[in-house]
C-alpha atoms as a PDB file:
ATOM      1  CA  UNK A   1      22.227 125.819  92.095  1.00  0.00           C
ATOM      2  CA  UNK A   2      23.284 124.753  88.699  1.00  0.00           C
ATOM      3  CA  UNK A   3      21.150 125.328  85.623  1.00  0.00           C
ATOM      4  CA  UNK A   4      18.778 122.946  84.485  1.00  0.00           C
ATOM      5  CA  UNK A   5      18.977 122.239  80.879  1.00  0.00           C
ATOM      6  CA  UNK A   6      17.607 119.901  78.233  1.00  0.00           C
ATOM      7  CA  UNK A   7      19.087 119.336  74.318  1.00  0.00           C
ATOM      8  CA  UNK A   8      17.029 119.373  71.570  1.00  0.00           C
ATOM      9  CA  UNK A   9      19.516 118.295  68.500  1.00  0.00           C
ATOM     10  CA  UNK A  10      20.048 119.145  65.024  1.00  0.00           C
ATOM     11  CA  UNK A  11      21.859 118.047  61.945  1.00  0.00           C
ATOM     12  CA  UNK A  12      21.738 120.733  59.246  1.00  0.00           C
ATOM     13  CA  UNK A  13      18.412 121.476  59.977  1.00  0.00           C
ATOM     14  CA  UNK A  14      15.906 118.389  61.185  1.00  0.00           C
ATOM     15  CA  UNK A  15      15.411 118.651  64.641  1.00  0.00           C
ATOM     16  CA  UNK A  16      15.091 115.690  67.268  1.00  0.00           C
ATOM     17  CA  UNK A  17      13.471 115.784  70.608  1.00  0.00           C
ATOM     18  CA  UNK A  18      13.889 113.697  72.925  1.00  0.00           C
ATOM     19  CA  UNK A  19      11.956 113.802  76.319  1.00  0.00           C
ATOM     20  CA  UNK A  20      14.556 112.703  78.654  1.00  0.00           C
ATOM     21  CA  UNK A  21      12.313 113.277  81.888  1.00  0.00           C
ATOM     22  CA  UNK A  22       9.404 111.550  79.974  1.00  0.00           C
ATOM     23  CA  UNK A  23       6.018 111.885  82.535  1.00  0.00           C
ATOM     24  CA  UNK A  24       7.779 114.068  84.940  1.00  0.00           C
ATOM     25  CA  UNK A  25       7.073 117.587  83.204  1.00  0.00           C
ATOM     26  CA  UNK A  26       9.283 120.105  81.538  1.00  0.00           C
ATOM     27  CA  UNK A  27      11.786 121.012  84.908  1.00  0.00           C
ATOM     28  CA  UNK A  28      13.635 117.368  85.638  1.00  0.00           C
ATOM     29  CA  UNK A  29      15.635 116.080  83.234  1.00  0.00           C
ATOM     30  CA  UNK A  30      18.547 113.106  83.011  1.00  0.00           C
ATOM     31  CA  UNK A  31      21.171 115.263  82.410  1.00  0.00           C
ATOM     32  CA  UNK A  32      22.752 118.518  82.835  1.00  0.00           C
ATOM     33  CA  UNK A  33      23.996 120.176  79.339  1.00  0.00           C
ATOM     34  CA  UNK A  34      26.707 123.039  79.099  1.00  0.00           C
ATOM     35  CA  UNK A  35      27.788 124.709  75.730  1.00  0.00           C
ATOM     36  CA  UNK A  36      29.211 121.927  73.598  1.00  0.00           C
ATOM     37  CA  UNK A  37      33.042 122.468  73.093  1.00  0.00           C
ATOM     38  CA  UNK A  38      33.651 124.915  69.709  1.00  0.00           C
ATOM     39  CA  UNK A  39      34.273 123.041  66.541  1.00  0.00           C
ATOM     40  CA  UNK A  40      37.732 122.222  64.820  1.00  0.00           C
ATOM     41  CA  UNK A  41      39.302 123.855  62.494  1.00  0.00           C
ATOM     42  CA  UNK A  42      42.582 124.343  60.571  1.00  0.00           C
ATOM     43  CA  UNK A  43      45.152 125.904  62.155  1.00  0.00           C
ATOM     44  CA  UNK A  44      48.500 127.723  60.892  1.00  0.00           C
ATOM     45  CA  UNK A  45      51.431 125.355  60.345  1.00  0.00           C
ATOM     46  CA  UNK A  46      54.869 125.568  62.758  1.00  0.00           C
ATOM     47  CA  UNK A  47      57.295 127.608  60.199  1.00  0.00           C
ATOM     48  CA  UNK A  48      59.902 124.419  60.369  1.00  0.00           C
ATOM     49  CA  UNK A  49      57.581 121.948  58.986  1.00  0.00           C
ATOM     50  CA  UNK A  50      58.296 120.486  55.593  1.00  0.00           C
ATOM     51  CA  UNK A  51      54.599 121.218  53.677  1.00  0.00           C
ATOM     52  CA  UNK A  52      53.008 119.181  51.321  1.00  0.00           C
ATOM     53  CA  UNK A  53      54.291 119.396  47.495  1.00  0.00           C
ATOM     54  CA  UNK A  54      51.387 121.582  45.676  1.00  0.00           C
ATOM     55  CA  UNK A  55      49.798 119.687  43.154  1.00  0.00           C
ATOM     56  CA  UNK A  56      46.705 118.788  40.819  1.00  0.00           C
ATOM     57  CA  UNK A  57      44.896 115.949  41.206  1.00  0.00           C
ATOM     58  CA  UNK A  58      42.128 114.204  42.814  1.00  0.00           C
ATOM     59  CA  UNK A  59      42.740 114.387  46.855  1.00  0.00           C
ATOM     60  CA  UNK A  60      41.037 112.151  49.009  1.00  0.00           C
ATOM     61  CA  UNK A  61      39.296 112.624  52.481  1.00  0.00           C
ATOM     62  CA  UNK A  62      41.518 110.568  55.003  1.00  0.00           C
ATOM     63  CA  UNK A  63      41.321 109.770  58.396  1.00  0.00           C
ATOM     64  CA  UNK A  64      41.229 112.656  61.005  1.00  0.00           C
ATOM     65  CA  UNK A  65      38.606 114.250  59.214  1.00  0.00           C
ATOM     66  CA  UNK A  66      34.866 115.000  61.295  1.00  0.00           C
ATOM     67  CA  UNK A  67      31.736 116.279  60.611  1.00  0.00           C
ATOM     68  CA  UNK A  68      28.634 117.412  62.679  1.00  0.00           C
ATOM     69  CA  UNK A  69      25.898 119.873  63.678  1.00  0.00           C
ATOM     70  CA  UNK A  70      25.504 122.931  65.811  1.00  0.00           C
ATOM     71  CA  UNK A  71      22.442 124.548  66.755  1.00  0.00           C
ATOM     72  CA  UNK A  72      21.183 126.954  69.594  1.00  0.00           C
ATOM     73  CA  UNK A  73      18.361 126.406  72.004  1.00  0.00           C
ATOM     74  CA  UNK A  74      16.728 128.691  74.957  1.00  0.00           C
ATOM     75  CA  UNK A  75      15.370 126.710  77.819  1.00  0.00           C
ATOM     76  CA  UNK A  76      13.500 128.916  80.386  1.00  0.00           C
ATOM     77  CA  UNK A  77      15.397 131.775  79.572  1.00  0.00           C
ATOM     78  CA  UNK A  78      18.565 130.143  79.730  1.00  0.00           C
ATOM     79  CA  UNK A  79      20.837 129.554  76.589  1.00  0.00           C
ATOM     80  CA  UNK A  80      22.676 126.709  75.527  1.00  0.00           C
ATOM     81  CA  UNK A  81      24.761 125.380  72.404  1.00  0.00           C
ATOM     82  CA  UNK A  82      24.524 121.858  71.479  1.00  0.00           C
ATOM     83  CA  UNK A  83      26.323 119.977  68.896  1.00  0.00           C
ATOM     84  CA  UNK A  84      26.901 116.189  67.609  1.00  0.00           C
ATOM     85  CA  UNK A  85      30.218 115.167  65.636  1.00  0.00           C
ATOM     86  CA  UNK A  86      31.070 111.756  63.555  1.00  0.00           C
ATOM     87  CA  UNK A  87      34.750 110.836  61.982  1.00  0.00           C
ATOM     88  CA  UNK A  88      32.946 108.846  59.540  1.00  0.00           C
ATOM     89  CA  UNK A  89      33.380 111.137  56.532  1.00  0.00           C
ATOM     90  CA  UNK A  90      34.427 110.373  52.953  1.00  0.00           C
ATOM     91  CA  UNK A  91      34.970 112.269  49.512  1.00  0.00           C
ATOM     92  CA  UNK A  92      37.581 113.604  47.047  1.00  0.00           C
ATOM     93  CA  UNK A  93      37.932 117.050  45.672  1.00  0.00           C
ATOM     94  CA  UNK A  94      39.578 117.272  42.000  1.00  0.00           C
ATOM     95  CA  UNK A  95      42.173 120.234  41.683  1.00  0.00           C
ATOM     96  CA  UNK A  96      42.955 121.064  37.867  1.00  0.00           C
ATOM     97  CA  UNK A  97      45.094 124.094  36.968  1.00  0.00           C
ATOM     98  CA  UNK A  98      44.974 125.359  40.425  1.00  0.00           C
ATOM     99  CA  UNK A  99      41.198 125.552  40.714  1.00  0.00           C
ATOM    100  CA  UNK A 100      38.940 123.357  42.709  1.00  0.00           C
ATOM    101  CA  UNK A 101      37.274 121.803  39.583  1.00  0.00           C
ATOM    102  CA  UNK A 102      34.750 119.357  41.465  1.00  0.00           C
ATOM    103  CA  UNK A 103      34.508 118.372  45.165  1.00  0.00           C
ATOM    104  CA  UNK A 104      31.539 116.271  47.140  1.00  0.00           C
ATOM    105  CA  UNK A 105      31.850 115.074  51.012  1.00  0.00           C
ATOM    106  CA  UNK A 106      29.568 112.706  52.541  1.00  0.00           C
ATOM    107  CA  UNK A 107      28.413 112.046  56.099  1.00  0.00           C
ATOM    108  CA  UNK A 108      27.802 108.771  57.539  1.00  0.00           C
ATOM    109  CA  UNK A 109      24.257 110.451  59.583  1.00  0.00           C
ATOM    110  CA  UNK A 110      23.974 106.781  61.548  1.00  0.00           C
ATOM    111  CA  UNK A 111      27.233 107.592  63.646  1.00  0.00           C
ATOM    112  CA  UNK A 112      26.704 111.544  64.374  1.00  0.00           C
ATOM    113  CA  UNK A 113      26.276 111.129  68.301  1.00  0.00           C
ATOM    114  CA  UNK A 114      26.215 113.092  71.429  1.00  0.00           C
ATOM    115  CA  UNK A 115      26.866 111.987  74.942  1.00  0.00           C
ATOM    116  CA  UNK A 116      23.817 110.265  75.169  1.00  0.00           C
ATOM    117  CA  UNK A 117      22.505 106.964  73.353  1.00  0.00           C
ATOM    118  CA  UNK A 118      18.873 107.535  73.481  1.00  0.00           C
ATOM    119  CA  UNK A 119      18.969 111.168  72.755  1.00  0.00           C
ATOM    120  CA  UNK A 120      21.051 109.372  69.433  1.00  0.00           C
ATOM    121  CA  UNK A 121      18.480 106.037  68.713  1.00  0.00           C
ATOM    122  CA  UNK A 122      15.377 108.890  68.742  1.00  0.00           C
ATOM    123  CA  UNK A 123      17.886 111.186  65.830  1.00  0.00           C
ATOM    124  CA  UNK A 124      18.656 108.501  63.710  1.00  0.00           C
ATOM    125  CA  UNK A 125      15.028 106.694  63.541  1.00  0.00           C
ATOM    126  CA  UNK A 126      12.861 110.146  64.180  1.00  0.00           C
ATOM    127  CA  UNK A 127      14.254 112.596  62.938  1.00  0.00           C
ATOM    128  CA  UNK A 128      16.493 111.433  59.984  1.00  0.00           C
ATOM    129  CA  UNK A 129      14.891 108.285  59.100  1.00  0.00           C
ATOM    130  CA  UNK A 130      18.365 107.012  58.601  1.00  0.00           C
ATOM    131  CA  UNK A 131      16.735 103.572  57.010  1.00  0.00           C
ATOM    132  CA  UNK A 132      15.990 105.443  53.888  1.00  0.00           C
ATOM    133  CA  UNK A 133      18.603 108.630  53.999  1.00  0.00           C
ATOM    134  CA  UNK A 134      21.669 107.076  55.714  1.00  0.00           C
ATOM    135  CA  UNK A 135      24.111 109.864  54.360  1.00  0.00           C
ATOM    136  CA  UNK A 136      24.138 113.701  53.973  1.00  0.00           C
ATOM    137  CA  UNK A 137      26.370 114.745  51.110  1.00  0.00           C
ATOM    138  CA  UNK A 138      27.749 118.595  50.225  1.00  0.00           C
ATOM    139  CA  UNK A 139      29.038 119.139  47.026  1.00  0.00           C
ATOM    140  CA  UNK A 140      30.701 122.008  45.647  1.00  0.00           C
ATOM    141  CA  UNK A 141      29.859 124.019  42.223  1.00  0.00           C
ATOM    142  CA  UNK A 142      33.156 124.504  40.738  1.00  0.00           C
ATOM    143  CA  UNK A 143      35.326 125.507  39.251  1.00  0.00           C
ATOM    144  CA  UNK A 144      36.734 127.947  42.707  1.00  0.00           C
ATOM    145  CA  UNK A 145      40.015 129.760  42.593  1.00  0.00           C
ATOM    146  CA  UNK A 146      42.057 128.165  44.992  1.00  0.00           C
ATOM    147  CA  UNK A 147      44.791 130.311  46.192  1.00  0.00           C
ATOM    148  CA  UNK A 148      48.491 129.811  46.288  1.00  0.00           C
ATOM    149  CA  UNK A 149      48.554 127.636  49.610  1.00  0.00           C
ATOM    150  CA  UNK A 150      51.026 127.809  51.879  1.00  0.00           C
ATOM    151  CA  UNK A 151      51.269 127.184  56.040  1.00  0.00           C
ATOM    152  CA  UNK A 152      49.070 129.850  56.691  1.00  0.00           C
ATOM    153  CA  UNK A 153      45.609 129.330  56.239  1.00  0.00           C
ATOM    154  CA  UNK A 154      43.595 131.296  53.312  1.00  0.00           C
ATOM    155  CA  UNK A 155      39.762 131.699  52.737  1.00  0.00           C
ATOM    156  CA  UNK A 156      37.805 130.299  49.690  1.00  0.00           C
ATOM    157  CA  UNK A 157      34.701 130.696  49.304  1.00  0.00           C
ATOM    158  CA  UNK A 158      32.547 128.502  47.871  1.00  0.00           C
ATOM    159  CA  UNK A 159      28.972 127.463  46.456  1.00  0.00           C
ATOM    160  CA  UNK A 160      27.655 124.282  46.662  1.00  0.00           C
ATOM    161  CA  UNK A 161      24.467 122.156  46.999  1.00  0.00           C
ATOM    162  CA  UNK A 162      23.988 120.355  50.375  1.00  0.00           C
ATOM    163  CA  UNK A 163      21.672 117.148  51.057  1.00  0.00           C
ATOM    164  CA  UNK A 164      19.676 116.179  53.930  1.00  0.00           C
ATOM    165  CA  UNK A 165      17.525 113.673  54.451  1.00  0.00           C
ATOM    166  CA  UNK A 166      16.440 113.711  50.563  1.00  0.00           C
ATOM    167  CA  UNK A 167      16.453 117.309  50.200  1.00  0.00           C
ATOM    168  CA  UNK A 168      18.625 119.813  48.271  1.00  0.00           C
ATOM    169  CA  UNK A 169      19.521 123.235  48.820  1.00  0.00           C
ATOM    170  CA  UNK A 170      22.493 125.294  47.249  1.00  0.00           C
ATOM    171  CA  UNK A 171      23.913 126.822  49.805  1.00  0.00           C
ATOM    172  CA  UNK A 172      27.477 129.095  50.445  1.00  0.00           C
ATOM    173  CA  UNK A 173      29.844 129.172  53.182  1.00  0.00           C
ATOM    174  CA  UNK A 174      33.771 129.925  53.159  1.00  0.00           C
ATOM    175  CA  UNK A 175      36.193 127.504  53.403  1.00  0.00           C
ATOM    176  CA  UNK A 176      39.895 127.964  55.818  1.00  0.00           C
ATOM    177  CA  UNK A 177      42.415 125.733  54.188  1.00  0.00           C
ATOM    178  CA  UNK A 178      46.053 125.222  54.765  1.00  0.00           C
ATOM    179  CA  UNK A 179      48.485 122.975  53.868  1.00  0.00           C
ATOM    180  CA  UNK A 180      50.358 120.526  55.552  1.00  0.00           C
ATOM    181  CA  UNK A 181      52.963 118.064  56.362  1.00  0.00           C
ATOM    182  CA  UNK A 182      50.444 115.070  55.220  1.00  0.00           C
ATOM    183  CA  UNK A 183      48.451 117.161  52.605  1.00  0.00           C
ATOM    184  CA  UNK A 184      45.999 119.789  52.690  1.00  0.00           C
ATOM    185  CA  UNK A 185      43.208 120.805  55.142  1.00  0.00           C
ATOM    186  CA  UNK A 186      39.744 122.413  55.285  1.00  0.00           C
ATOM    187  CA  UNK A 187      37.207 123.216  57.305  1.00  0.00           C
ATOM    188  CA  UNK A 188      33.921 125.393  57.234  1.00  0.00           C
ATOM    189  CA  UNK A 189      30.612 125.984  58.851  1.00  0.00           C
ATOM    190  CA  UNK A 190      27.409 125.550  56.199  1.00  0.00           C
ATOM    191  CA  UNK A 191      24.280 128.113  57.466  1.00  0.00           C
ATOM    192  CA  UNK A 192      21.287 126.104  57.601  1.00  0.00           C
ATOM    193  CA  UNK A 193      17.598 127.445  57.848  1.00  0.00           C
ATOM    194  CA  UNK A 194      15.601 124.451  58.875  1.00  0.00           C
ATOM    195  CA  UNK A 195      12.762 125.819  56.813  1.00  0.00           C
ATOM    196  CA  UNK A 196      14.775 125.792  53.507  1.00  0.00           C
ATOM    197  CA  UNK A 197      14.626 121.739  54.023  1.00  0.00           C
ATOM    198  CA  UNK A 198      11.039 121.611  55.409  1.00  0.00           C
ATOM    199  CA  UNK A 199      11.679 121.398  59.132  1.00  0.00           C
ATOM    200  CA  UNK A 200       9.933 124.028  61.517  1.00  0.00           C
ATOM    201  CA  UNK A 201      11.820 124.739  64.784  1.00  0.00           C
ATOM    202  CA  UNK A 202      10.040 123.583  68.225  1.00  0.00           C
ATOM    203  CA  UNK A 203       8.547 125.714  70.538  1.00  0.00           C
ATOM    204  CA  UNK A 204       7.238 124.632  73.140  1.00  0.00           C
ATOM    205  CA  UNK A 205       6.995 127.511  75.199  1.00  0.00           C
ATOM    206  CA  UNK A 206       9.807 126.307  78.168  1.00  0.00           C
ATOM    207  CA  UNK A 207      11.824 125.014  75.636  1.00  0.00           C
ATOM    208  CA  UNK A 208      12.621 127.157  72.020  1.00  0.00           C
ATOM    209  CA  UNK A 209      14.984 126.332  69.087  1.00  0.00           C
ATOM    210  CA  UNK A 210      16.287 128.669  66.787  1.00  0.00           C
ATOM    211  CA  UNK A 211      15.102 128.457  63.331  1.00  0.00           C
ATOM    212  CA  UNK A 212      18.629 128.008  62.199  1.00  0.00           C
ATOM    213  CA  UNK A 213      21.985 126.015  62.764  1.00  0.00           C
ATOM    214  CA  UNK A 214      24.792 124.911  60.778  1.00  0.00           C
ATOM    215  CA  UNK A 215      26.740 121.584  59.741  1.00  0.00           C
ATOM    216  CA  UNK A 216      30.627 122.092  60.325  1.00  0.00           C
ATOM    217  CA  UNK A 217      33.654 119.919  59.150  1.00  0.00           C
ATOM    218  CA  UNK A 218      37.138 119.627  59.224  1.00  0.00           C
ATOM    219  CA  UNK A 219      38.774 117.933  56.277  1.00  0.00           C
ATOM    220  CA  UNK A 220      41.845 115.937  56.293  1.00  0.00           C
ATOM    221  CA  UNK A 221      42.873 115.891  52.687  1.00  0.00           C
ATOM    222  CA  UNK A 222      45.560 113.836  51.262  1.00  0.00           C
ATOM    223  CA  UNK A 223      46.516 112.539  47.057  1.00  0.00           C
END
């Protein structure tokens, strides 16, 4: 008999939760959830592909690009990851003298969604209050050393203060990037600890969150 399971979602930390089975107690629910599908991320370039000259300047987030949550949740006993993704990203990241001198990505939070549009409506209106804090925003302290780039993707690591729903944190993660055909890629998963931004995990006793998640990306970059 398959496993019954319910989402509870998260984006960088505030937590939504949604009662799908709403007066028919914690065991029946709408819908069945299985581990959400692992995130994107930059990947190593075929050796005949022409990359990308390597250049300063100010590069631009173009279209490709995505940005979401991830989070983990135990429902009686039984473990599940859940995750929400939009495209609607924008930013620019300002490479002088080979360093990463500035950078700052935003999220449109209105258009993160999952499979299902209530689970969604309740995010964006309960849990985000995306009336007054449409947009989460990371941007990074620089400068960063940014490695020679070539087809093969490098680490960076780098610092930077992330925003959710009016709060600020400074925060690290490390960055994969790799050039391309069209430009330059990145992608990265940003640790979150929901109490760093004022948000306590439920736990409801059948149903448990984990006091932490992250927000992931994948950045298509282009001058």
């Amino acid at each position: 008999m398959a496993r019954r399971r319910r989402a509870w979602w998260i984006v960088g930390g505030p937590v939504a939760v949604l009662a799908l089975g709403l007066g028919v107690g914690p065991l029946v629910y709408a819908a069945l959830e299985e581990d959400a599908a692992a995130a994107p991320t930059v990947q190593a370039q075929p050796s005949d592909v022409e990359l990308a000259a390597d250049t300063d300047g100010t590069w631009t987030v173009a279209p490709g690009s995505s940005a979401g949550y991830r989070v983990d949740e135990v429902l009686n006993g039984a473990d599940v990851t859940v995750a929400g993704t939009t495209d609607r990203v924008t930013g620019s990241v300002v490479v002088q003298g080979g360093d990463i001198a500035s950078a700052e990505v935003t999220v449109d939070v209105a258009s993160i969604s999952t499979d299902s549009g209530r689970r969604d409506d309740y995010f964006r209106g309960n849990v985000m209050d995306v009336g007054t804090h449409p947009t989460a925003t990371f941007a990074v302290r620089g400068p960063v050393d940014l490695p020679e780039l070539g087809g093969t993707p490098v680490t960076v690591p780098v610092t930077g203060d992330l925003t959710l729903r009016g709060t600020t944190r400074q925060v690290q993660t490390d960055l994969a990037v790799v050039r391309t055909a069209g430009g330059v890629e990145a992608s990265g998963a940003v640790p979150v600890v929901f109490a760093d931004f004022g948000i306590s995990a439920p736990d409801l006793g059948f149903v448990r969150v984990e006091d932490r998640g992250q927000v992931e990306f994948l950045l298509k970059l282009t001058l």
